[in-house]
Protein backbone atom coordinates (compact mmCIF):
# COMPACT_ATOMS: atom_id res chain seq x y z
CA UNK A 1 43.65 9.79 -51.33
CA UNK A 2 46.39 7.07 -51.60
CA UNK A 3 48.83 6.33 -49.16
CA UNK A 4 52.25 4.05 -49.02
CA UNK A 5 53.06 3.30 -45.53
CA UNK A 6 56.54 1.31 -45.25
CA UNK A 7 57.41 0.72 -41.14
CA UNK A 8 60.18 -1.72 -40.00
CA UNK A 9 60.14 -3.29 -36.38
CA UNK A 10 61.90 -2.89 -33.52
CA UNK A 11 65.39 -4.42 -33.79
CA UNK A 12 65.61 -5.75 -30.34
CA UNK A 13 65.26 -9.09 -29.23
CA UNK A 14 61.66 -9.02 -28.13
CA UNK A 15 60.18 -7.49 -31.93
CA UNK A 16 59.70 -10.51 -33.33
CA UNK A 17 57.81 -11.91 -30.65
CA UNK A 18 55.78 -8.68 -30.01
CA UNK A 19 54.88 -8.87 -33.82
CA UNK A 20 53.77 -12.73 -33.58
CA UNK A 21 51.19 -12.00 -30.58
CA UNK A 22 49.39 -9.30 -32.46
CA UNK A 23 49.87 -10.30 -36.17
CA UNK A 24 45.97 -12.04 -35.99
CA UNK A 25 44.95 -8.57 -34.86
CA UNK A 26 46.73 -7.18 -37.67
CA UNK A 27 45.58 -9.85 -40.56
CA UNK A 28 41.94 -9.19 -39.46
CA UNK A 29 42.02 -5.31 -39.33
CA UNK A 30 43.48 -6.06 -42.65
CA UNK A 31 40.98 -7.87 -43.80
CA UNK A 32 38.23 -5.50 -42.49
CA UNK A 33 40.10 -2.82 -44.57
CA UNK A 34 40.28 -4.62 -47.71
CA UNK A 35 36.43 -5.45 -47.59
CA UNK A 36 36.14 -1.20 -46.87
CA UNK A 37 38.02 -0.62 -49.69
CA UNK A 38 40.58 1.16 -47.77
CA UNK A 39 43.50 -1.01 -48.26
CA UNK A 40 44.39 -2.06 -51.65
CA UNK A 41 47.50 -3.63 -50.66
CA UNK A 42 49.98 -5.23 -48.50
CA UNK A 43 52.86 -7.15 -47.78
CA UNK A 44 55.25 -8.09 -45.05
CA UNK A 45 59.28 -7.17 -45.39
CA UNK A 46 61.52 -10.01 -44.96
CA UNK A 47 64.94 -9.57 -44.19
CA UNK A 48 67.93 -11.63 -46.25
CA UNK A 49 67.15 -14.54 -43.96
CA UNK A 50 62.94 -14.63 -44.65
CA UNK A 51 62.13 -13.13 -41.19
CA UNK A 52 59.51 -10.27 -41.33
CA UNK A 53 61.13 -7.40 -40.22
CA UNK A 54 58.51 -4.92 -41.41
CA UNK A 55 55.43 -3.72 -43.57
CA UNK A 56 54.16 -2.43 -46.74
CA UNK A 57 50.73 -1.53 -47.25
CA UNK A 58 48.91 0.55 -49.58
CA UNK A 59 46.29 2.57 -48.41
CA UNK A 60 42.98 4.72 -49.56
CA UNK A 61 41.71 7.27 -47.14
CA UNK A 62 40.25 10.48 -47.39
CA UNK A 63 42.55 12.19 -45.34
CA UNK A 64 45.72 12.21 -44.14
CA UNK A 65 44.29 12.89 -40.78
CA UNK A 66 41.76 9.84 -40.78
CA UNK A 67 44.63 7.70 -41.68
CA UNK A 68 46.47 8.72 -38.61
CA UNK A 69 43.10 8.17 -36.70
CA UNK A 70 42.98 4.50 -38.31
CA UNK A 71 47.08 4.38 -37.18
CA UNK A 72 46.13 4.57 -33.94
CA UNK A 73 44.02 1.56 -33.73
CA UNK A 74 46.46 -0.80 -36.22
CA UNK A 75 47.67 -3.76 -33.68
CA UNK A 76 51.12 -3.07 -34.84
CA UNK A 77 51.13 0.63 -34.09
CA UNK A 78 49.62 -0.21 -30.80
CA UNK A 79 51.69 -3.09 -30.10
CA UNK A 80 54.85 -1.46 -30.57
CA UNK A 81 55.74 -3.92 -33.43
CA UNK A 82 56.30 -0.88 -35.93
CA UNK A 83 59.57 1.26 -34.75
CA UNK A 84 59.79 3.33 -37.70
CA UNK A 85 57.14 4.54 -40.06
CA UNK A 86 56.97 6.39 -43.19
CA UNK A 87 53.71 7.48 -44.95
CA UNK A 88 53.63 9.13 -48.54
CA UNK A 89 51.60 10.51 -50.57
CA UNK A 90 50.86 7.87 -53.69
CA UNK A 91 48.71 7.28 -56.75
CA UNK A 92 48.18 3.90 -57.41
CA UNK A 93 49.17 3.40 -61.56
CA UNK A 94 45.98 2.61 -64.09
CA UNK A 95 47.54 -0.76 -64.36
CA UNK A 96 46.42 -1.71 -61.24
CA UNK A 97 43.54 -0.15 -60.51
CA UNK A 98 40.54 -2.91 -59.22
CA UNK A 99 43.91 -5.27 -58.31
CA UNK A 100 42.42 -5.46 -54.98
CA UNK A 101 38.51 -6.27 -55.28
């Protein structure tokens, strides 16, 4: 099952640095899931000025539930980088199916 998970940062003054000393975490986990086939997609969220202020990623799981498992080890999530989160349901279009591989 196909997921969209969209979470902005923290808007206080330490997010951005919180963010920086984990995002190598992140990238790798990232990585890890790409090879799994588990994420087919992502991309940071820049504000009007370029900074990252949050996430996009596109997810494959078989479960809601082991999504939230994986949430729970994301550097982000466990970081406190990630302030709010929303996770859909999705269906990733023909178009762009194999995008990722």
């Amino acid at each position: 099952m196909q997921f969209l998970l969209i979470a902005y940062d923290g808007e206080d003054e330490g997010a951005l640095e919180r963010r920086m000393r984990v995002r190598d975490q992140h990238l790798a986990l990232g990585d890890e899931l790409v090879a799994q086939g588990r994420m087919l997609y992502g991309s940071a969220i820049l504000d009007d000025e370029g900074r990252m202020v949050g996430s996009m990623l596109v997810l494959d799981f078989p479960s809601r539930a082991e999504l939230d498992e994986w949430l729970q080890d994301e550097p982000y999530y466990r970081g406190k980088v990630w302030d709010k989160i929303t996770i859909k349901p999705t269906r990733v279009g023909p178009s762009f199916t194999g995008l990722h591989r």
